[in-house]
Protein backbone atom coordinates (compact mmCIF):
# COMPACT_ATOMS: atom_id res chain seq x y z
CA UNK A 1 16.31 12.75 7.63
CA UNK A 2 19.73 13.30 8.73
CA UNK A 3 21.29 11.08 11.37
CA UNK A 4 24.59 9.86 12.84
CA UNK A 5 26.80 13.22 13.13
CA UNK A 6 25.27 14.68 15.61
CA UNK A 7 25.43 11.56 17.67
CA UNK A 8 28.99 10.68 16.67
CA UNK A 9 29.93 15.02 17.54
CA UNK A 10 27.92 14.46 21.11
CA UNK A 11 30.57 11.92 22.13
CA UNK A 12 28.95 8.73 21.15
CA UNK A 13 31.16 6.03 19.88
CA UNK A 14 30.24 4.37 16.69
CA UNK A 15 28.21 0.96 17.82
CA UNK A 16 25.53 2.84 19.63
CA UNK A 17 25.49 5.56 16.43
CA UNK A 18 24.95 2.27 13.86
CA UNK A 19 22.41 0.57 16.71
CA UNK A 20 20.42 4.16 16.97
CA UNK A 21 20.48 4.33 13.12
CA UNK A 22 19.35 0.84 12.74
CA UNK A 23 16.66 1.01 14.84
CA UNK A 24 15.50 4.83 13.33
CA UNK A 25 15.82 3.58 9.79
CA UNK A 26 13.63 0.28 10.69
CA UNK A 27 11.18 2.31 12.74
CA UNK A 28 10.35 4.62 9.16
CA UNK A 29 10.35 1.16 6.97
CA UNK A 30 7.82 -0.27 9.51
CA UNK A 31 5.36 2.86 9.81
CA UNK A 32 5.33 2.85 6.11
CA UNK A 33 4.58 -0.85 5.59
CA UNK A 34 1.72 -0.35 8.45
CA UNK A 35 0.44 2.93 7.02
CA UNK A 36 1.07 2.25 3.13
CA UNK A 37 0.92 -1.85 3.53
CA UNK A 38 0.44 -2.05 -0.88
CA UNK A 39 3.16 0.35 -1.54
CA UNK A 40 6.71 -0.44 -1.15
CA UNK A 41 9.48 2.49 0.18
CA UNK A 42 11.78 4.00 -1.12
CA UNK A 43 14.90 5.09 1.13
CA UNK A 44 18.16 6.63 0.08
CA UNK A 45 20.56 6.62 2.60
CA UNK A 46 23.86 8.54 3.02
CA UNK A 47 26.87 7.84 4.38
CA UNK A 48 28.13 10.49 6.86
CA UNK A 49 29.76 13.54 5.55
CA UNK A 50 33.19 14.70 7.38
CA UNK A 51 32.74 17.26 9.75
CA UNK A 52 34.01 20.79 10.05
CA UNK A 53 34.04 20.83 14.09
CA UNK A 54 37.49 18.54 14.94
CA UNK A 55 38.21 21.37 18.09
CA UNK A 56 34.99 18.95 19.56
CA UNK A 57 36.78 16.13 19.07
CA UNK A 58 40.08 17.91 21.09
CA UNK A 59 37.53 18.13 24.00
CA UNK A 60 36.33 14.84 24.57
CA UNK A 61 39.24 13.55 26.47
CA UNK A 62 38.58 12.01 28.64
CA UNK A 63 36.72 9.73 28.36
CA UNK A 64 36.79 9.55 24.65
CA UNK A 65 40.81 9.69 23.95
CA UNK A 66 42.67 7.42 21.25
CA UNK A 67 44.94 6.53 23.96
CA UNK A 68 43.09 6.59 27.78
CA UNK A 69 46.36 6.41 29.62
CA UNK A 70 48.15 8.86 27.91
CA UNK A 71 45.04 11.12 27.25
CA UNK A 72 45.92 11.57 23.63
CA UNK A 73 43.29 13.03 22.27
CA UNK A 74 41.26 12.43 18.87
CA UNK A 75 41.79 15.29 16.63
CA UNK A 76 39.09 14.75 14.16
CA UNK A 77 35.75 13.04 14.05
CA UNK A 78 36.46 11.32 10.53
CA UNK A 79 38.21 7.80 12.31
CA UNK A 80 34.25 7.51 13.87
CA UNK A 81 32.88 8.47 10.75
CA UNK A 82 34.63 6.09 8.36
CA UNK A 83 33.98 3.56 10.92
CA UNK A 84 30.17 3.95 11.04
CA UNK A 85 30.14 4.31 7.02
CA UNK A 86 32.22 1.15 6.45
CA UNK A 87 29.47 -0.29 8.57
CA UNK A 88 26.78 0.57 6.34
CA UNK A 89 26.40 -1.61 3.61
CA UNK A 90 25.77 -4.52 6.05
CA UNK A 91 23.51 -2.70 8.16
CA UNK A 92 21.37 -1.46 4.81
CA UNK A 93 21.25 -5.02 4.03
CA UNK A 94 19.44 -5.97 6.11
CA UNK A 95 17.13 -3.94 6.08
CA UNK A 96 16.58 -4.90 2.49
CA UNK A 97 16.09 -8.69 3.96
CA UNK A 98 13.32 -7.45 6.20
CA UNK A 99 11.34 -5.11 3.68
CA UNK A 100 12.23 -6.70 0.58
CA UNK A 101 9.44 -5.17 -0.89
CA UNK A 102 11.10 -2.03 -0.83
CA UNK A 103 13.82 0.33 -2.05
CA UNK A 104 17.12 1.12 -0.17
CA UNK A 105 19.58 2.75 -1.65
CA UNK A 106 22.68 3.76 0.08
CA UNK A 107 24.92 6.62 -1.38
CA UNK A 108 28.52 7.11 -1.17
CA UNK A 109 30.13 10.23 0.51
CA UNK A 110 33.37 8.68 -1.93
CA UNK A 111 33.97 10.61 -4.69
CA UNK A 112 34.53 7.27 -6.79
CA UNK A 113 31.26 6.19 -5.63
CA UNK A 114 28.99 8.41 -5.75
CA UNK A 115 26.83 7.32 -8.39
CA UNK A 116 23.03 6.59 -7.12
CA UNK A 117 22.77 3.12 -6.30
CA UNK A 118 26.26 2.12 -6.44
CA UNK A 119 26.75 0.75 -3.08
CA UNK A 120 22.83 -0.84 -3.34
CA UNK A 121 23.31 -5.13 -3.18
CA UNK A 122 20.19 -6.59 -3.63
C-alpha cells in the first residue's frame, strides 16, 4: 500500500498527509488484530520517494505558494516530502505503542539508511 504522494501532489499540505496516513496505517493494524487477534503484523513502511512531477508544484499557487504575498511559487514537491518523512519515525512509534504485539518497520528513502529496520525504535 502506497500512500502520501498522491496526497502531498493533489495540493495537500503535510499535517493532513501524516493525519490521513496515521489514521490508514492504524485502520490495517486494527482489522488485523480483530481478524487475526493470535497473530501479530507485520508492516514495513516507506518513507516517500521524491517525485518526478515539480511542473505540479509550479501550479499550485495560489493557494499553496512559499511566499502568499508575493506568489512565489514551490518548485518541487521534495520540501513536503522531507517534511512528512522527518515526521515518520514518531508517527511509526506510536503505532508500535498501540500494537506492541506487532512488527513495524519503517524504511529509509536515504541512501545511508536504507538498511531494513534501520530507522525501527522499539
Amino acid at each position: 500500500l502506497l500512500m502520501g504522494t498522491n496526497n502531498l501532489g493533489g495540493g495537500m499540505l503535510p499535517k493532513p498527509t501524516l493525519k490521513g496516513m496515521d489514521a490508514a496505517g492504524r485502520t490495517i493494524l486494527k482489522l488485523h488484530e480483530k481478524h487475526f487477534p493470535n497473530t501479530p503484523a507485520a508492516m514495513l513502511f516507506s518513507e516517500l520517494l521524491p517525485r518526478k512531477d515539480d511542473f505540479r508544484a509550479l501550479k499550485m499557487c495560489p493557494p499553496r505558494c512559499k511566499n502568499v504575498e508575493t506568489l512565489d511559487p514551490y518548485t518541487s514537491f521534495l520540501p513536503a516530502i522531507k517534511k512528512v518523512n522527518r515526521a515518520l519515525p514518531n508517527l511509526l512509534h506510536g503505532w508500535r505503542e498501540d500494537f506492541n504485539n506487532s512488527r513495524i518497520i519503517l524504511l529509509s528513502a536515504n541512501d545511508e539508511a536504507s538498511k531494513v529496520g534501520a530507522s525501527e525504535q522499539k
